[in-house]
N, C-alpha and C. Protein backbone atom coordinates (compact mmCIF):
# COMPACT_ATOMS: atom_id res chain seq x y z
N UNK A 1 14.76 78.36 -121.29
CA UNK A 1 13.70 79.01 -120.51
C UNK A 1 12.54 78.04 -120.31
N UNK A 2 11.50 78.15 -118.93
CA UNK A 2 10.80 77.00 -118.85
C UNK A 2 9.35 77.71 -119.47
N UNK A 3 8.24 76.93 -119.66
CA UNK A 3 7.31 77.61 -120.42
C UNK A 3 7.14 76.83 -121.68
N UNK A 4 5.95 77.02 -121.86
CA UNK A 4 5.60 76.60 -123.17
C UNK A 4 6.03 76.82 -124.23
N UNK A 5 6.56 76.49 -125.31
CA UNK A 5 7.25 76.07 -126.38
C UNK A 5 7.19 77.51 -127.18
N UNK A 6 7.60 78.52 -127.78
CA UNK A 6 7.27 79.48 -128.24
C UNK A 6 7.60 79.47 -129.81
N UNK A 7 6.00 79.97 -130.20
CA UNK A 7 5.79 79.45 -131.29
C UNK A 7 6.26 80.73 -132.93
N UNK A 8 7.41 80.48 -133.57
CA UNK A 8 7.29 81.84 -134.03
C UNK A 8 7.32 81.45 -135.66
N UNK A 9 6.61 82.90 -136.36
CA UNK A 9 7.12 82.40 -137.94
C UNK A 9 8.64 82.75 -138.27
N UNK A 10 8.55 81.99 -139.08
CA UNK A 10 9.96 81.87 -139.90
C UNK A 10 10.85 83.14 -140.61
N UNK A 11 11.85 83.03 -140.27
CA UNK A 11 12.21 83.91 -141.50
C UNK A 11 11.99 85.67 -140.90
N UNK A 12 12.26 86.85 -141.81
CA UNK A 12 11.78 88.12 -141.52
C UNK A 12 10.78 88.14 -140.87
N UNK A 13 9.69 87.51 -140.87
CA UNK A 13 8.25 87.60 -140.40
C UNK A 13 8.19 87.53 -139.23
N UNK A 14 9.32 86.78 -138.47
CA UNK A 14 9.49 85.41 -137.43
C UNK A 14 10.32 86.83 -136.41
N UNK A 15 11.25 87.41 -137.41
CA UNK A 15 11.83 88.86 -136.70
C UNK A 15 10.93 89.93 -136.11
N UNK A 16 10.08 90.08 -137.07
CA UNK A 16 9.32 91.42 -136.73
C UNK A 16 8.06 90.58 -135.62
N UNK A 17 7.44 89.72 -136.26
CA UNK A 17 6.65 89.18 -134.92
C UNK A 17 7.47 89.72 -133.59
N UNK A 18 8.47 89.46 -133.51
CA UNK A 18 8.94 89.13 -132.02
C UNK A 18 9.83 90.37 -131.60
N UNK A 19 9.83 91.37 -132.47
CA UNK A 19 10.19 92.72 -131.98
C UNK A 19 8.90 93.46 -131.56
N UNK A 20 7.49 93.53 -132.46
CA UNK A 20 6.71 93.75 -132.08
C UNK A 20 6.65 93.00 -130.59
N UNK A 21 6.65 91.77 -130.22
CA UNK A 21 6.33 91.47 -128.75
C UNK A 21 7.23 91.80 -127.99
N UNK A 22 8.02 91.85 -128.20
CA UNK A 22 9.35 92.84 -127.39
C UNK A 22 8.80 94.05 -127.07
N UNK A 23 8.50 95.37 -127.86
CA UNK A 23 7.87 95.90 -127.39
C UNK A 23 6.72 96.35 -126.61
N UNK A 24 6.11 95.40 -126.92
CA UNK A 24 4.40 95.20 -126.25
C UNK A 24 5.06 95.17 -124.18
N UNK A 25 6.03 93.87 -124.64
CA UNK A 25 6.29 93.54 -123.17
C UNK A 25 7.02 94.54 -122.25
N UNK A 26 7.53 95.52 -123.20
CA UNK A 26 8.47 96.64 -122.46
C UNK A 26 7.37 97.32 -121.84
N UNK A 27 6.61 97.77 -122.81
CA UNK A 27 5.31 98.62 -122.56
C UNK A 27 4.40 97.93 -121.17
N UNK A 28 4.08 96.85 -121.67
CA UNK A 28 3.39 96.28 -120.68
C UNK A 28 4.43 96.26 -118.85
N UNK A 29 5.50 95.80 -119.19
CA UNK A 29 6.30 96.27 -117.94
C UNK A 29 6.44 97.32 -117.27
N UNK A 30 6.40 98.38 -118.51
CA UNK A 30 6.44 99.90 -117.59
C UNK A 30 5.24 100.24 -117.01
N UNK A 31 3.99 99.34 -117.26
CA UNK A 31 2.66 100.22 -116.89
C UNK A 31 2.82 98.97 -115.67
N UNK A 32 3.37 98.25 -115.51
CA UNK A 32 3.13 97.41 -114.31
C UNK A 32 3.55 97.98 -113.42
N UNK A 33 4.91 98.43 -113.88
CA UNK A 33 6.10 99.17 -112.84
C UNK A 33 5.20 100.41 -112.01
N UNK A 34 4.20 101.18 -113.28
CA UNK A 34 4.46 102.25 -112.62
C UNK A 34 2.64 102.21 -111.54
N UNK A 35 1.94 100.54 -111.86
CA UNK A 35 0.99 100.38 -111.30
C UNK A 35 2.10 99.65 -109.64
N UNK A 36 2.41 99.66 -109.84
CA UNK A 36 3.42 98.65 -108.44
C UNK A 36 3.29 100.15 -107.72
N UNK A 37 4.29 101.22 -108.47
CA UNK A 37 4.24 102.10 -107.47
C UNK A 37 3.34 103.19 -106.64
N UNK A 38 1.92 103.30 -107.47
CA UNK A 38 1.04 103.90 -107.07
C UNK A 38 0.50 102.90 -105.51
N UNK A 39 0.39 101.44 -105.73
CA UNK A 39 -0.01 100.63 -105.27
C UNK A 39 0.81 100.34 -103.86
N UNK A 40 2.07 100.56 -103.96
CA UNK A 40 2.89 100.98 -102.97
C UNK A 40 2.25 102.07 -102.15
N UNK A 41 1.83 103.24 -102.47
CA UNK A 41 2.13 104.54 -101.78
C UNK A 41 0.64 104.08 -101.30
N UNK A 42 -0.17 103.39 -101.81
CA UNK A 42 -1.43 103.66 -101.24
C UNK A 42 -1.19 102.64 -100.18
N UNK A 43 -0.30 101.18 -100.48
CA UNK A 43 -0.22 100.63 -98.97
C UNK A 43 0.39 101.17 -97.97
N UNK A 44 1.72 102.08 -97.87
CA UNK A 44 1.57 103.37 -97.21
C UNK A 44 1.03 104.15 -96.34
N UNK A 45 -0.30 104.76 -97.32
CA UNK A 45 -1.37 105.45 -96.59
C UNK A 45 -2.26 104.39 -95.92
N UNK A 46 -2.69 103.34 -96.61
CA UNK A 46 -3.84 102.69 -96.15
C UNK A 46 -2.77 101.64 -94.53
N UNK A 47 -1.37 101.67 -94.66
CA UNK A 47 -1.09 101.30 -93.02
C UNK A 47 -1.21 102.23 -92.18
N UNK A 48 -1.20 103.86 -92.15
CA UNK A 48 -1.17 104.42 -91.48
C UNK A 48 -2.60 104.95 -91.22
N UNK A 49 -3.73 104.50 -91.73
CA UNK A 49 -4.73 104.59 -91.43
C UNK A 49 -5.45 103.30 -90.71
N UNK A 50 -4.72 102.61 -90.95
CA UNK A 50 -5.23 100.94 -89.94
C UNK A 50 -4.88 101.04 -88.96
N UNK A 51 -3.46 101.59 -88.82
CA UNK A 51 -3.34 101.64 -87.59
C UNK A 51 -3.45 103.07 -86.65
N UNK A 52 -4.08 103.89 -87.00
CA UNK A 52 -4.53 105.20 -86.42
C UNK A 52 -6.19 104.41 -85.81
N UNK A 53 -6.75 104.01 -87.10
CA UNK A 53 -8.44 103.37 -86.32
C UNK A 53 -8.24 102.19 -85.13
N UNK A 54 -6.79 101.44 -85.31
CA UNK A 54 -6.60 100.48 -84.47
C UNK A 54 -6.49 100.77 -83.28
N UNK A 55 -5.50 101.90 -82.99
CA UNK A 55 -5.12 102.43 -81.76
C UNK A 55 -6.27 103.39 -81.21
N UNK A 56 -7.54 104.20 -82.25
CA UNK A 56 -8.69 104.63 -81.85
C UNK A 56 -9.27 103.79 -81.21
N UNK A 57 -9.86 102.50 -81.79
CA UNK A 57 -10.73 101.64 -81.56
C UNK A 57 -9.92 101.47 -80.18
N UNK A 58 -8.45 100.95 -80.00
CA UNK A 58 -8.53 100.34 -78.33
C UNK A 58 -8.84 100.80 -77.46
N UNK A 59 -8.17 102.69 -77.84
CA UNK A 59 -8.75 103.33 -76.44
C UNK A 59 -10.23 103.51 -76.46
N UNK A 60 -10.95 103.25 -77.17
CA UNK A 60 -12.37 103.15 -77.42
C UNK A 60 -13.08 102.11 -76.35
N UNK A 61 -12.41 101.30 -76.62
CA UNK A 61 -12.90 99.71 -76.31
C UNK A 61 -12.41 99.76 -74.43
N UNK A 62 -11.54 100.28 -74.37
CA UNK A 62 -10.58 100.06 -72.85
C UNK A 62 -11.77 101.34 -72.08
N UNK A 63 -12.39 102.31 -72.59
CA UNK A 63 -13.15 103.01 -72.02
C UNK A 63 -14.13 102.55 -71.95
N UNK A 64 -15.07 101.88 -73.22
CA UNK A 64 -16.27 101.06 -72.91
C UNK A 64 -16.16 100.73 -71.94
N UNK A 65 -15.02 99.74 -71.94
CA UNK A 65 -14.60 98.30 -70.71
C UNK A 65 -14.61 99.15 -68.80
N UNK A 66 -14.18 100.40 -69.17
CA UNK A 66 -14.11 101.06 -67.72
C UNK A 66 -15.43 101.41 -67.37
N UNK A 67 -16.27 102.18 -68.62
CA UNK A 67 -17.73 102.65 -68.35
C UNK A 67 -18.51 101.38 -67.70
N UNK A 68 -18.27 100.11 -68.59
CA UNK A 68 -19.19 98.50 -67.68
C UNK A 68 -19.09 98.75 -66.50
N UNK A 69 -17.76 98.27 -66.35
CA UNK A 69 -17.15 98.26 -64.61
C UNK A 69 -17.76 99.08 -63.84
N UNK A 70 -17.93 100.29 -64.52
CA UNK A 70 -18.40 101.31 -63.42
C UNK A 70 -20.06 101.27 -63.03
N UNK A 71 -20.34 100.97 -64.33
CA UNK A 71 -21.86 100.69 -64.07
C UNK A 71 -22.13 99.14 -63.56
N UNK A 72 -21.40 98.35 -63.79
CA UNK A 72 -21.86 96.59 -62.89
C UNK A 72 -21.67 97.34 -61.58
N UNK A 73 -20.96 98.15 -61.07
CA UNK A 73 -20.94 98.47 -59.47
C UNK A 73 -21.58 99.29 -58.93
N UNK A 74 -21.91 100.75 -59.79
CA UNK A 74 -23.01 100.93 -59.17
C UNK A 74 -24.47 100.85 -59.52
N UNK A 75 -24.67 100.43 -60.38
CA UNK A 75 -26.49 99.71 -60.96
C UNK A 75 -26.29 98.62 -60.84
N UNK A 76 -25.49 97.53 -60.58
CA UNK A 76 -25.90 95.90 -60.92
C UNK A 76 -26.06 95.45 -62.03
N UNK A 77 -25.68 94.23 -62.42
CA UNK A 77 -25.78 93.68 -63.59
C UNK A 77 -27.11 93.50 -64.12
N UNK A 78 -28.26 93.53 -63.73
CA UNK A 78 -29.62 93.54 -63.94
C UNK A 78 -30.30 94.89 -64.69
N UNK A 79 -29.64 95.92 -63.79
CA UNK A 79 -29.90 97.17 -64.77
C UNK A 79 -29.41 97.20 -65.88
N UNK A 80 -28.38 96.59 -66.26
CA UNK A 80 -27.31 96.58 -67.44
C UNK A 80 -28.17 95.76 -68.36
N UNK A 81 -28.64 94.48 -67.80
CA UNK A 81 -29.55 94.33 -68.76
C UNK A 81 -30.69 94.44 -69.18
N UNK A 82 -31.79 94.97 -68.25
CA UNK A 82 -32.72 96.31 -68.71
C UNK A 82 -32.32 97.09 -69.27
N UNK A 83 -31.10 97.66 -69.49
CA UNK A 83 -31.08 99.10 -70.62
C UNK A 83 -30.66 98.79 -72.02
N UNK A 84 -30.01 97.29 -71.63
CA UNK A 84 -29.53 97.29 -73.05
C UNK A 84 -30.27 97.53 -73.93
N UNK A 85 -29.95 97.96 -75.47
CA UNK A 85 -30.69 98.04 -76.89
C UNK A 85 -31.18 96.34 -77.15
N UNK A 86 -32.31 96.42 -77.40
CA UNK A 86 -32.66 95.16 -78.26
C UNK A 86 -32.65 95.07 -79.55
N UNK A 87 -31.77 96.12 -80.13
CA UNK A 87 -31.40 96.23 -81.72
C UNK A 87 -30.30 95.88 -82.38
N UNK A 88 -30.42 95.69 -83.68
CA UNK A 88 -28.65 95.38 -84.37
C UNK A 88 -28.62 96.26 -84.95
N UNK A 89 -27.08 96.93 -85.48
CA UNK A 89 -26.42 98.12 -85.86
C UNK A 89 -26.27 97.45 -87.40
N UNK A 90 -26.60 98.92 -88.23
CA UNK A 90 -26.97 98.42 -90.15
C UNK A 90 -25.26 99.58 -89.60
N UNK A 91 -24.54 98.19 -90.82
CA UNK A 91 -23.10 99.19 -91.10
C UNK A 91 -23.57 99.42 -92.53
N UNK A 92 -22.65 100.42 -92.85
CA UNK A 92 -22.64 100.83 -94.25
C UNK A 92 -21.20 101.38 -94.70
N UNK A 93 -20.77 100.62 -96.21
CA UNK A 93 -19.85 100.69 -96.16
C UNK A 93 -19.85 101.34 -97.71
N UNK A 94 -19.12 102.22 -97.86
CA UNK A 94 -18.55 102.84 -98.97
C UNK A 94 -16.99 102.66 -99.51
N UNK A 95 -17.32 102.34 -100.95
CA UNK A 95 -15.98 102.01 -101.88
C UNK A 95 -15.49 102.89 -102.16
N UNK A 96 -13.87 102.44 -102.79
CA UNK A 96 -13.21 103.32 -103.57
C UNK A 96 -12.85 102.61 -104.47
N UNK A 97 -12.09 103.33 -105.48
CA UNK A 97 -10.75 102.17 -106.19
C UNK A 97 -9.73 102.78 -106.80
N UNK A 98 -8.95 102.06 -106.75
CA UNK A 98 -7.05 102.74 -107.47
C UNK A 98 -6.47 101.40 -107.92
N UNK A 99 -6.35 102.20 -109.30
CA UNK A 99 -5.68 101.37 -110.15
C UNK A 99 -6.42 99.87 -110.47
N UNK A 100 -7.81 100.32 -110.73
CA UNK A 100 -8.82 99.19 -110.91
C UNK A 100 -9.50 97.78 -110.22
N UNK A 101 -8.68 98.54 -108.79
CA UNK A 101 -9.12 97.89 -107.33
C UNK A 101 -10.02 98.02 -106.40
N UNK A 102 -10.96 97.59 -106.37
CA UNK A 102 -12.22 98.46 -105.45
C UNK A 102 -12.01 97.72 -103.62
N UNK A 103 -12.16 98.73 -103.24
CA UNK A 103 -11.67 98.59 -101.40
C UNK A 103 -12.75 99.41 -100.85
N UNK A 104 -12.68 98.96 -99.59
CA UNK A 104 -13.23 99.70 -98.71
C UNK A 104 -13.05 100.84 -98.28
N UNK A 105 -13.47 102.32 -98.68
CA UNK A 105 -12.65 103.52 -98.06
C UNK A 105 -13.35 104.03 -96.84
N UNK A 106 -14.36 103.68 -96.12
CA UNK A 106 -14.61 103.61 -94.71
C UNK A 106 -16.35 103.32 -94.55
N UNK A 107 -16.77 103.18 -93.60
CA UNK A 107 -17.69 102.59 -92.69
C UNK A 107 -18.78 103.17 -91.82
N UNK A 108 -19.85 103.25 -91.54
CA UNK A 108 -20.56 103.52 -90.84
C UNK A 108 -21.82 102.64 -90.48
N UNK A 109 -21.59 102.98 -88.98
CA UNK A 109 -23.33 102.30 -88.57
C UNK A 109 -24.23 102.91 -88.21
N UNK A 110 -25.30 102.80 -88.18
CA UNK A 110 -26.41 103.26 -87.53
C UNK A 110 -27.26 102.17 -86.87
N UNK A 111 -27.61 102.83 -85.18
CA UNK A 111 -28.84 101.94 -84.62
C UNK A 111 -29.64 102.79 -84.18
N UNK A 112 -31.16 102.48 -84.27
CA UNK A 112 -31.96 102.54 -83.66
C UNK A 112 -32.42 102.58 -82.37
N UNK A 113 -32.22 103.42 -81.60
CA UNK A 113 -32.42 103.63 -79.92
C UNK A 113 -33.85 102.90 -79.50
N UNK A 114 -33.67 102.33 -78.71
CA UNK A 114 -35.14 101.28 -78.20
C UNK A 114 -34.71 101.98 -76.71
N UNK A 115 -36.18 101.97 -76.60
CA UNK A 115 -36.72 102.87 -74.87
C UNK A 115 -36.61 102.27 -74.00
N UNK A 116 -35.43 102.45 -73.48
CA UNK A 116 -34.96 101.69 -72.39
C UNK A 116 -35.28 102.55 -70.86
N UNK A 117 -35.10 101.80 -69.60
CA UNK A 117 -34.77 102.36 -68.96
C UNK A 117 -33.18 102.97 -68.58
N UNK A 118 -32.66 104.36 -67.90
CA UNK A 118 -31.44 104.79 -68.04
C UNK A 118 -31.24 105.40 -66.67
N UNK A 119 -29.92 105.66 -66.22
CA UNK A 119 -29.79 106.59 -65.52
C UNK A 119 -28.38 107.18 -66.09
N UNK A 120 -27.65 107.98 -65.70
CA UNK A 120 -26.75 109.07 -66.56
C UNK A 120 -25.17 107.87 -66.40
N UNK A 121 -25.27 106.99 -65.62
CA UNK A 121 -24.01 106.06 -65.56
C UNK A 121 -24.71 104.77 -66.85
N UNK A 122 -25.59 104.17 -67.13
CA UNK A 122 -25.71 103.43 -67.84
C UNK A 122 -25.90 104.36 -69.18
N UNK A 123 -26.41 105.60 -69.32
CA UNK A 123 -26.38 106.15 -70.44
C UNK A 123 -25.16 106.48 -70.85
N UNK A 124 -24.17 106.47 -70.08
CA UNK A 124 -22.62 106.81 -70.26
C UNK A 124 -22.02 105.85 -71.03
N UNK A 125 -22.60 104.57 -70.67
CA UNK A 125 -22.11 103.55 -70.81
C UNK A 125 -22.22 103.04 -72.08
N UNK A 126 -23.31 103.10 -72.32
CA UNK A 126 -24.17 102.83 -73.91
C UNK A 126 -23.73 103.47 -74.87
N UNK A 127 -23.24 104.64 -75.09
CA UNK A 127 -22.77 105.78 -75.40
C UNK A 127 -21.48 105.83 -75.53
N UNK A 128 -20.68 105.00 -74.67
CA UNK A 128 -18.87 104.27 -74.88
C UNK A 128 -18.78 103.59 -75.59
N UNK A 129 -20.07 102.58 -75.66
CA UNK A 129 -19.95 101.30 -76.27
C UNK A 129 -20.42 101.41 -77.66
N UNK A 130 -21.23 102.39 -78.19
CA UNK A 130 -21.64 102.80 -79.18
C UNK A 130 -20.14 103.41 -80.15
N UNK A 131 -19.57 104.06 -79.72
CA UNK A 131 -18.66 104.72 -79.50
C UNK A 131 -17.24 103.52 -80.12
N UNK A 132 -17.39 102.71 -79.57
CA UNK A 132 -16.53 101.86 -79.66
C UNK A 132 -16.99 100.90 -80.58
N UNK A 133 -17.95 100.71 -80.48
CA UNK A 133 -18.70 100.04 -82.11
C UNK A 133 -18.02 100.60 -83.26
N UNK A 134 -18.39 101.91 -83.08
CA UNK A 134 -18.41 103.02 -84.77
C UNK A 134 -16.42 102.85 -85.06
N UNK A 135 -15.97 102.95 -83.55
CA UNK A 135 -14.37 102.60 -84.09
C UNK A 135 -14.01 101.15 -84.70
N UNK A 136 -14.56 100.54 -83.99
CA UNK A 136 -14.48 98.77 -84.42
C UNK A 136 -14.57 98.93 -86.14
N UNK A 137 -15.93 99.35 -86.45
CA UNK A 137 -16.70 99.43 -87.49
C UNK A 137 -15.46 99.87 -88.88
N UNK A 138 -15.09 101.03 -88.78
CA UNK A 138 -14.23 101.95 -89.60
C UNK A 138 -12.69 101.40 -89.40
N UNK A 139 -12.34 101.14 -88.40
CA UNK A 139 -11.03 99.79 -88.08
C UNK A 139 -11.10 98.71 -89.18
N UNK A 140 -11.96 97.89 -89.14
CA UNK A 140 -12.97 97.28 -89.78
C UNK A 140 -12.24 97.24 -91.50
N UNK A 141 -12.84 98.31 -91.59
CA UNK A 141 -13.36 98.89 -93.09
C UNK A 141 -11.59 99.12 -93.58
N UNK A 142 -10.62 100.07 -92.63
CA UNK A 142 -9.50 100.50 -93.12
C UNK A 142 -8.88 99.07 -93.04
N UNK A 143 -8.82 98.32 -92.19
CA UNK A 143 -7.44 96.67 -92.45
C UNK A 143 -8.11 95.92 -93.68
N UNK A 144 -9.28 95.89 -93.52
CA UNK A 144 -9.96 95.21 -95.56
C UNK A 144 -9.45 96.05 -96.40
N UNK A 145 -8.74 97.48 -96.37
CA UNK A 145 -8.87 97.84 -97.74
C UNK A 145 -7.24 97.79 -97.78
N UNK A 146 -6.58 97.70 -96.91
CA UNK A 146 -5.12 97.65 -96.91
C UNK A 146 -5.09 95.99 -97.22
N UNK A 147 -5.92 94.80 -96.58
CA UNK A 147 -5.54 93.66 -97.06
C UNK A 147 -5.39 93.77 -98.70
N UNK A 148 -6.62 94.13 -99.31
CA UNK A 148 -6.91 94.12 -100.81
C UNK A 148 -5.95 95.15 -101.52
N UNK A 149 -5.67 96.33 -101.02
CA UNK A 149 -4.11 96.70 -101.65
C UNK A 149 -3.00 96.00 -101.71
N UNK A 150 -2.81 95.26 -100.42
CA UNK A 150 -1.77 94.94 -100.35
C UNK A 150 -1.50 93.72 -101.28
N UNK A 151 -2.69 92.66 -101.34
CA UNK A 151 -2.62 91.77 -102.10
C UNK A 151 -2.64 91.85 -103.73
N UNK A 152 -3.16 92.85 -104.50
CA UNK A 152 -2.87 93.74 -105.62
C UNK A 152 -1.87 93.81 -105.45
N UNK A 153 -0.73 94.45 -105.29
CA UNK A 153 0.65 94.84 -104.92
C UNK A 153 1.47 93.49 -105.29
N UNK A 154 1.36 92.89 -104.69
CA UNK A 154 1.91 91.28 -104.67
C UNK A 154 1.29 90.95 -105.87
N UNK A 155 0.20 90.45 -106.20
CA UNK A 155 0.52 90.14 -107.58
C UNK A 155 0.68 90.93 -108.64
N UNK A 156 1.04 92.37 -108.57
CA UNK A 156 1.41 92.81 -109.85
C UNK A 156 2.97 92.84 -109.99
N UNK A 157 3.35 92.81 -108.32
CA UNK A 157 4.89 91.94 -108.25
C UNK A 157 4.92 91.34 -108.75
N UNK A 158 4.60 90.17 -108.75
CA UNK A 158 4.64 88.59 -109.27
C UNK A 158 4.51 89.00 -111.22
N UNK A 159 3.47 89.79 -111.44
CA UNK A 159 3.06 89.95 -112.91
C UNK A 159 4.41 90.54 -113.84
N UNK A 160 5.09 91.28 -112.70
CA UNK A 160 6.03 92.17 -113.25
C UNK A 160 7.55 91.69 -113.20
N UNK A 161 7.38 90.32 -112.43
CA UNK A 161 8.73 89.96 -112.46
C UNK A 161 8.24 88.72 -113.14
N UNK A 162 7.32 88.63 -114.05
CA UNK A 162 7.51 87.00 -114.85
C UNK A 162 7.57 87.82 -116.00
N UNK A 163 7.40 89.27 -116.40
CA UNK A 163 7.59 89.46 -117.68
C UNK A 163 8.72 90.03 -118.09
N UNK A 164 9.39 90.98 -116.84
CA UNK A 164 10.54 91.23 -116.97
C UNK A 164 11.80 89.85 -117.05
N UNK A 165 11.54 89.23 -116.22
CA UNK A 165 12.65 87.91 -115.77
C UNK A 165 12.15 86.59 -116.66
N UNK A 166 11.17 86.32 -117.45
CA UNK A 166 10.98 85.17 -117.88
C UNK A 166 10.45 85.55 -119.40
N UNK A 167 9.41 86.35 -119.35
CA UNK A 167 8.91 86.89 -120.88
C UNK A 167 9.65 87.81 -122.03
N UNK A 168 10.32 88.47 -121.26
CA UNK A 168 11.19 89.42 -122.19
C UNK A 168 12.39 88.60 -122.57
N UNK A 169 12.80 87.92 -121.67
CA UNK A 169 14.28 87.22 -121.99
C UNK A 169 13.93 86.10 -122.98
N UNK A 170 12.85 85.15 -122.77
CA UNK A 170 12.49 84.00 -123.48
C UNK A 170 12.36 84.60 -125.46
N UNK A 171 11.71 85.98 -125.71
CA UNK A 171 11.46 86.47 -126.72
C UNK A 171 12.58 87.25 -127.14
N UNK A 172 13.47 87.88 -126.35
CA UNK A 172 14.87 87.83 -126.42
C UNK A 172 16.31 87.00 -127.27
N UNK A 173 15.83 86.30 -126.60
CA UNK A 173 16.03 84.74 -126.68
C UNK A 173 16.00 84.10 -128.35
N UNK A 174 14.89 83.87 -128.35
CA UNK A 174 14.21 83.95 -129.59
C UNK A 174 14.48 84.78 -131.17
N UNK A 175 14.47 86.28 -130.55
CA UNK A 175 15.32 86.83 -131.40
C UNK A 175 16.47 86.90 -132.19
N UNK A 176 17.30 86.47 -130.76
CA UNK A 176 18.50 86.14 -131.14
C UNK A 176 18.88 85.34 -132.22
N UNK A 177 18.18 83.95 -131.92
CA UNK A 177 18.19 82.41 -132.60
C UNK A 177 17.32 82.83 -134.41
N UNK A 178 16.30 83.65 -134.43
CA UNK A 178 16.11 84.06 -135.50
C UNK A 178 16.91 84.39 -136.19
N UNK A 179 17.32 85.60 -135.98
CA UNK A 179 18.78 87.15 -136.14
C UNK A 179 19.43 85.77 -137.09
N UNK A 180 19.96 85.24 -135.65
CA UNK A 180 21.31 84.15 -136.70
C UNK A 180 20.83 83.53 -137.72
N UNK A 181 19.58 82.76 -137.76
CA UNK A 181 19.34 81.95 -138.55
C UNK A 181 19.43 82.96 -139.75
N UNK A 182 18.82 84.21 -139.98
CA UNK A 182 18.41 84.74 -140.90
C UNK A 182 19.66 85.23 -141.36
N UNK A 183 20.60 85.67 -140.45
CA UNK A 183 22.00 85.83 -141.39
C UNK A 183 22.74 84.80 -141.80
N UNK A 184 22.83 83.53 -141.32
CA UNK A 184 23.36 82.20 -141.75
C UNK A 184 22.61 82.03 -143.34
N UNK A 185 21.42 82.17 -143.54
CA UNK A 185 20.23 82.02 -144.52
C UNK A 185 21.02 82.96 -145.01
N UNK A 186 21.32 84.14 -145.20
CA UNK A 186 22.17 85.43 -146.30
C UNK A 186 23.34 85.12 -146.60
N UNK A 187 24.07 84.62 -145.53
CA UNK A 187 25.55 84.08 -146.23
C UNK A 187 25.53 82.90 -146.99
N UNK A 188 24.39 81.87 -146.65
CA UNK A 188 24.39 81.13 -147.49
C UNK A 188 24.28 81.11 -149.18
N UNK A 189 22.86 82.13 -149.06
CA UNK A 189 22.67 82.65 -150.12
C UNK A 189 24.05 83.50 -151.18
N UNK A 190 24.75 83.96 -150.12
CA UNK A 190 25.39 84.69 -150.86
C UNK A 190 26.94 84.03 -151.33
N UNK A 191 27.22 82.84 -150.87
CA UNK A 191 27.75 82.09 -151.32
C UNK A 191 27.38 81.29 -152.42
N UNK A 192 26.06 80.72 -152.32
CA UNK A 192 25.91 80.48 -153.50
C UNK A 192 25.69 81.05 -154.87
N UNK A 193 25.69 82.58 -154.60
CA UNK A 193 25.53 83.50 -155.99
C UNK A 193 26.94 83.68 -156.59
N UNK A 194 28.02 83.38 -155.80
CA UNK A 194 29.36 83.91 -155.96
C UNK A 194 30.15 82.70 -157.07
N UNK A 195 29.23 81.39 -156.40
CA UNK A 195 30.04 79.70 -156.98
C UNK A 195 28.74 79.92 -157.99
N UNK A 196 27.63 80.55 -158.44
CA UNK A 196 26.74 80.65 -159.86
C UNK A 196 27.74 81.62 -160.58
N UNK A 197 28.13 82.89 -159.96
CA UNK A 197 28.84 83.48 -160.61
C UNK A 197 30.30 83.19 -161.37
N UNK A 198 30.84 82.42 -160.78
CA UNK A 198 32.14 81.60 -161.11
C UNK A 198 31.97 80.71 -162.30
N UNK A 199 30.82 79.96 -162.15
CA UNK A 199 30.65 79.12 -162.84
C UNK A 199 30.08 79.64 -163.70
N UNK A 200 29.37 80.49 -164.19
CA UNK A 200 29.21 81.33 -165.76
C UNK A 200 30.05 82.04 -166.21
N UNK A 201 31.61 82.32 -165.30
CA UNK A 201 32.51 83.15 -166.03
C UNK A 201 33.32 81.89 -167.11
């Protein structure tokens, strides 16, 4: 096995050390196992919520994009930029966490309305685009928290197949090579009590 040299005591001691870690690692495997699968179901939910805000956000965005159009033609691009907001949008984002992972569980912005001039086609417009912000925003928020699940996931893969496939077998392993030694060590012994015994009859 590759890995650093594994270091054990001798003898009975050398046994129970390494049954105790035998167990530890079973233990430790099953709580990986059963962190893999929570971690699963939430990548799961958290794809079908990326892509519900994804497909929100486009038709969001494809309506903004029609509301412009409609207003560059009938106000002019000049009105468009008289009405715009001269403000930036404060997002705010709220956590969660599973299985000692903290993510993003969704998003909000708020802006500040600055007194513009309007008429009911550029207010339409502002109002799409706002609109399409807040989807962007929460889009946003749901593909970060599915990246960070997903990447949890993967390495508790990785965690769970070096202890199952490399740690358990190496101490395994180990056991084994003890086991024998320690019964080779008894037959020895017990050969030599048999040739003491002979030799005092």
């Amino acid at each position: 096995m590759s890995g650093p040299r594994l270091v054990v005591p001798p003898g009975r001691a050398g046994r129970l050390w390494l049954q105790q870690r035998i167990g530890t690692a079973h233990r430790g495997a099953g709580l990986l196992d059963r962190k893999l699968l929570i971690l699963q179901r939430e990548v799961s939910r958290l794809s079908e919520i990326a892509a519900r805000t994804a497909a929100d956000w486009e038709s969001r965005q494809a309506d903004a994009d029609q509301w412009l159009l409609r207003a560059g033609l009938l106000e002019g691009q000049r009105a468009i930029r008289l009405s715009a907001d001269a403000t930036f949008a404060e997002v705010t984002i709220s956590y969660a966490a599973s299985m000692g992972v903290r993510y993003p569980a969704d998003a909000a912005y708020a802006v500040q309305p600055a007194a513009t001039w309007d008429s009911p086609v550029l207010a339409a417009t502002r109002q799409a685009h706002r609109e399409a912000l807040a989807a962007a925003v929460r889009h946003a928020a749901a593909a970060e928290a599915l990246r960070v699940i997903q990447a949890e996931a993967l390495t508790t893969r990785y965690r769970l197949r070096a202890v199952r496939d490399r740690w358990i077998p190496r101490l395994e392993g180990a056991l084994a090579d003890v086991t024998l030694a320690i019964e080779e060590q008894e037959r020895s012994d017990a050969a030599r009590l048999r040739l003491a015994r002979t030799a005092d009859a």
